[in-house]
Protein backbone atom coordinates (compact mmCIF):
# COMPACT_ATOMS: atom_id res chain seq x y z
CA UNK A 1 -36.71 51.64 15.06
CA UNK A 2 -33.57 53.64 16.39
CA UNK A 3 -35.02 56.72 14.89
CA UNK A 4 -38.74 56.43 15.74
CA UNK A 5 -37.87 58.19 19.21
CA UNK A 6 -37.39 61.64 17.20
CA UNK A 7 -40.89 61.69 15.91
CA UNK A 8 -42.44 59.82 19.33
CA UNK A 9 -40.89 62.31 21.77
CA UNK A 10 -42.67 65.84 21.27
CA UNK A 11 -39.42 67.67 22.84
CA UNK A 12 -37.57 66.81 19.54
CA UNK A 13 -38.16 68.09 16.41
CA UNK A 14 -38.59 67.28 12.89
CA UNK A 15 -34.81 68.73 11.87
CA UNK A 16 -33.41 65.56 14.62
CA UNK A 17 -35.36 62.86 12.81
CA UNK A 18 -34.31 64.04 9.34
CA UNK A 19 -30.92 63.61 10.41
CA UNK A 20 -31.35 59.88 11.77
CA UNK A 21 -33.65 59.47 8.64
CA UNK A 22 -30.49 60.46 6.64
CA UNK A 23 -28.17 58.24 8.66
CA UNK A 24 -30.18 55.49 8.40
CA UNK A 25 -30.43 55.98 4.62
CA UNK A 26 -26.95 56.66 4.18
CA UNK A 27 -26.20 53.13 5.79
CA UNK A 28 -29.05 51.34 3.70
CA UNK A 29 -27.10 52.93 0.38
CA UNK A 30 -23.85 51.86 1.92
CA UNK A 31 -25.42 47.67 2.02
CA UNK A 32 -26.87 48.01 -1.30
CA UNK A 33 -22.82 48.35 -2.60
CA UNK A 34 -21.83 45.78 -0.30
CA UNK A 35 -23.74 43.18 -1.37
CA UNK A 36 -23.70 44.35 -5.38
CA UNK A 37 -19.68 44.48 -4.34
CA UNK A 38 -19.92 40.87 -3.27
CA UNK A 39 -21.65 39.49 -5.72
CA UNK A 40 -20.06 36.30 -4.99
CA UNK A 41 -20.76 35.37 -1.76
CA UNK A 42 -24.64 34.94 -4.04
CA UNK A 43 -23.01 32.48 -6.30
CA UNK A 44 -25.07 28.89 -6.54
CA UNK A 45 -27.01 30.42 -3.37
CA UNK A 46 -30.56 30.76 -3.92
CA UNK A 47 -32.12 31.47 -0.89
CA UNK A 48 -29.61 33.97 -0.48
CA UNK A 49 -30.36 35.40 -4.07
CA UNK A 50 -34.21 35.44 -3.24
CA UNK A 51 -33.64 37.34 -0.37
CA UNK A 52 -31.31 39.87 -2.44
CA UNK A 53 -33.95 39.91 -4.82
CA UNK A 54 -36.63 40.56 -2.70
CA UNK A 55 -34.23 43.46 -1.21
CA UNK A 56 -34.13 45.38 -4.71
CA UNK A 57 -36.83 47.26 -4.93
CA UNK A 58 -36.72 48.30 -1.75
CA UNK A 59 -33.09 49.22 -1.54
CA UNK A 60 -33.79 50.77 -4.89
CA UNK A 61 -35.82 53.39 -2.99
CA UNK A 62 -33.40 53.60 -0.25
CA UNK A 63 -30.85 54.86 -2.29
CA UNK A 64 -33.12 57.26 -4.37
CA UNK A 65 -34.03 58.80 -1.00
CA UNK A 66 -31.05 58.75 0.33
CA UNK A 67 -29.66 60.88 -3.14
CA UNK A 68 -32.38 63.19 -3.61
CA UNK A 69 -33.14 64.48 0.30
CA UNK A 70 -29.58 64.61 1.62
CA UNK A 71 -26.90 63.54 -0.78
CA UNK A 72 -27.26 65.53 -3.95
CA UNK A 73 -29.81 67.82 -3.15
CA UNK A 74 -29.65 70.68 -6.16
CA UNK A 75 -31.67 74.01 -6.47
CA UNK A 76 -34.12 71.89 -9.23
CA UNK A 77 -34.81 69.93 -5.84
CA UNK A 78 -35.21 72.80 -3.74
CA UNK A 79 -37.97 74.27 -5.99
CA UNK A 80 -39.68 71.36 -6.38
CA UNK A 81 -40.00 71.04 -2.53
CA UNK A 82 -40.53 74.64 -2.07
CA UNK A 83 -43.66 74.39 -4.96
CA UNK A 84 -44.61 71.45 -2.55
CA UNK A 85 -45.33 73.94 0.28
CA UNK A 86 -45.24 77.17 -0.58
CA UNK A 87 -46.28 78.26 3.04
CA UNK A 88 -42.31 77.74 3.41
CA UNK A 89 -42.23 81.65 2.36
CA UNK A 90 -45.41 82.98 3.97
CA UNK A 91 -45.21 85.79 6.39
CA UNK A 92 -45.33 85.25 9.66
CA UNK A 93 -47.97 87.88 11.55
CA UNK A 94 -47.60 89.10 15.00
CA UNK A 95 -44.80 89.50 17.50
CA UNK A 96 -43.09 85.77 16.64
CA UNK A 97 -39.57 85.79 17.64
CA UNK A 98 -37.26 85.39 13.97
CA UNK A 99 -36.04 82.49 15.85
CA UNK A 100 -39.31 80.71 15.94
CA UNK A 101 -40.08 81.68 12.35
CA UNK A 102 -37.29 80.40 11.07
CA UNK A 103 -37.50 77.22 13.12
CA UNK A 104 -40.94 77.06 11.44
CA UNK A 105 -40.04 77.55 7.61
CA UNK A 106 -36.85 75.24 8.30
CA UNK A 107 -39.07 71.77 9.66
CA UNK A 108 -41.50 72.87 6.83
CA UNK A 109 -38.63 72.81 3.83
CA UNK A 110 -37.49 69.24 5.47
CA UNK A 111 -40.77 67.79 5.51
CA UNK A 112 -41.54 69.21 2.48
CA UNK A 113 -37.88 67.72 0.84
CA UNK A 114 -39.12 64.39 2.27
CA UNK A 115 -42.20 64.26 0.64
CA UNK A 116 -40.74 65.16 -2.65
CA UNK A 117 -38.29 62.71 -2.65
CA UNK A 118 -41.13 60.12 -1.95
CA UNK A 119 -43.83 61.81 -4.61
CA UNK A 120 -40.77 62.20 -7.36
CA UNK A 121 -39.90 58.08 -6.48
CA UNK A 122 -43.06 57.20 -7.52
CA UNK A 123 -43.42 58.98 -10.63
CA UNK A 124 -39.76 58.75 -11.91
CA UNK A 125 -39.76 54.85 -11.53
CA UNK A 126 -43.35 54.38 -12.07
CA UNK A 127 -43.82 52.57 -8.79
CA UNK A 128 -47.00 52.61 -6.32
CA UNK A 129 -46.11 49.78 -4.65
CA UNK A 130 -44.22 51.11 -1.86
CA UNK A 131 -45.73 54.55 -1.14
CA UNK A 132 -49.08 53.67 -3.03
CA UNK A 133 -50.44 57.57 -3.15
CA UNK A 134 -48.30 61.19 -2.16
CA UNK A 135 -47.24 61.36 1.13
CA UNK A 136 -48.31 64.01 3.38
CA UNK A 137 -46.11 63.78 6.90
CA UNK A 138 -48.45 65.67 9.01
CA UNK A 139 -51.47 62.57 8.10
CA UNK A 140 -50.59 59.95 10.40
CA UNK A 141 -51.13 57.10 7.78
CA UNK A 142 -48.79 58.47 5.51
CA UNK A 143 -46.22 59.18 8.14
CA UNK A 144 -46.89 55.19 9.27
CA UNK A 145 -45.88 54.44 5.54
CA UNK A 146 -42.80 55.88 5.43
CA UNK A 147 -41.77 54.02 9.04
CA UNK A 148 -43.38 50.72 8.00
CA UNK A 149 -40.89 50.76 4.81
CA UNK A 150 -37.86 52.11 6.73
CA UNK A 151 -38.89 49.28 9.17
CA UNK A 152 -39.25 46.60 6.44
CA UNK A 153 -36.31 47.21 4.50
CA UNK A 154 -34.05 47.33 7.76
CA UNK A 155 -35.05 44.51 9.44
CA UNK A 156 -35.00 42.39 6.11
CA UNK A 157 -31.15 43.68 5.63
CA UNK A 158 -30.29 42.63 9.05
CA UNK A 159 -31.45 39.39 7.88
CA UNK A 160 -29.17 38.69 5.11
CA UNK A 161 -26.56 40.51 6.52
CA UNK A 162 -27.01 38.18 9.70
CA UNK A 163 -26.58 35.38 7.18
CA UNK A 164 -23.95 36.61 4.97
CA UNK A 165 -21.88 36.91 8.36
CA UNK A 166 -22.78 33.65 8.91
CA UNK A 167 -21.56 32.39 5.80
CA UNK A 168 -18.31 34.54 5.86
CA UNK A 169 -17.09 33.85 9.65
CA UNK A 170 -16.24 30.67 9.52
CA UNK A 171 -13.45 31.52 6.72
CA UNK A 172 -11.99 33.45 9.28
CA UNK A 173 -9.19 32.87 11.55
CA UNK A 174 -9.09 34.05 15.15
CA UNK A 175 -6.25 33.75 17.48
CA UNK A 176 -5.64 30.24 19.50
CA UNK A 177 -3.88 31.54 22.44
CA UNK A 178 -1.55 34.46 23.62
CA UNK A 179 1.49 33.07 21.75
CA UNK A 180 -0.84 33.19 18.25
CA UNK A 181 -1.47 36.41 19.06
CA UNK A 182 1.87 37.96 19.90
CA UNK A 183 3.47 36.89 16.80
CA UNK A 184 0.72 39.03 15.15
CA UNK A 185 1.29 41.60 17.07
CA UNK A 186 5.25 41.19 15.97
CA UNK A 187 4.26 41.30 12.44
CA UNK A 188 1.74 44.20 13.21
CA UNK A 189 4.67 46.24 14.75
CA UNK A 190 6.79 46.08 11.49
CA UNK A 191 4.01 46.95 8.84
CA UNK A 192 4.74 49.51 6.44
CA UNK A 193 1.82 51.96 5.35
CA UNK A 194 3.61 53.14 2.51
CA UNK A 195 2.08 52.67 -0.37
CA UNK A 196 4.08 54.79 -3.59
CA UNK A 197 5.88 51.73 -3.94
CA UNK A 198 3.16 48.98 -4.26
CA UNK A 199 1.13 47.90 -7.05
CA UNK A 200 -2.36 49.08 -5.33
């Protein structure tokens, strides 16, 4: 997984794999529009509707990740994770540099925001079936959970988008030769961006 090296590789922290955890789930919210946009490329398909189907639930909790930990984060949010671990606003004894202590309390908030956006998925839709008890990051097991089903749900949208691609690219026209090409390039040369105009 093209985040996996963040948590692998001790010399990185927490803070860089919450922000390839949030790209990843930004780009898992971004498929789930695509293929509700293009709900037609699913018409009279059915293995491509199973596979869609068998997507949902998953994608489902993509998105409500993806919306509670990084895209509309609110102070409600906040206090939940903060009531998560309340260590976040513990002391810190002893001669610790402030830059180490807030280091600290930072990777603590964004573990604990991860683990409340997991805990609150289960109980707001009800659903053990992906993250069957509360996730705790710093328990192996439940860390493994939350990179089997990042794992799972990407490599099963590669899959249909592999296939929708597939299905799509042979409606498309590619150039047959230079002279094909230059007359595009003629037309591409005279295009108008306006748009006040134009019925868009």
């Amino acid at each position: 997984m093209f985040f996996r090296q963040a948590y692998d590789n001790p010399s990185n922290s927490l803070f860089e794999f919450y922000i390839k955890l949030k790209s990843h789930l930004i780009s898992l919210k971004n498929f789930k529009d695509f293929i509700k946009e293009k709900s037609v490329l699913f018409k009279d398909r059915a293995e491509l509707n199973a596979q869609k189907k068998g997507l949902n639930q998953s994608l489902n909790c993509a998105e409500y990740l993806r919306n509670k930990i990084c895209g509309h984060v609110n102070s409600f949010f906040i206090e939940q994770a903060v009531t998560w671990s309340p260590e976040i606003l513990s002391n810190v004894e002893g001669n610790v540099p402030q830059e180490i202590v807030e280091q600290y309390r930072t990777e603590l908030f964004i573990k604990s925001l991860i683990e409340s956006g997991i805990n609150s998925y289960r109980i707001d839709f009800n659903d053990s079936t992906i993250f069957p008890s509360e996730i705790d990051l710093l328990y192996p097991p439940d860390f493994e959970k939350l990179m089997t089903f990042i794992g799972n749900v990407n490599e099963k949208s590669i899959q249909l988008l592999d296939q929708l691609i597939a299905l799509t690219k042979k409606d498309v026209h590619f150039f047959d030769g230079i002279e094909e090409q230059l007359k595009a390039i003629s037309v591409a040369a005279k295009m108008d961006f306006g748009t006040k105009n134009r019925n868009t």
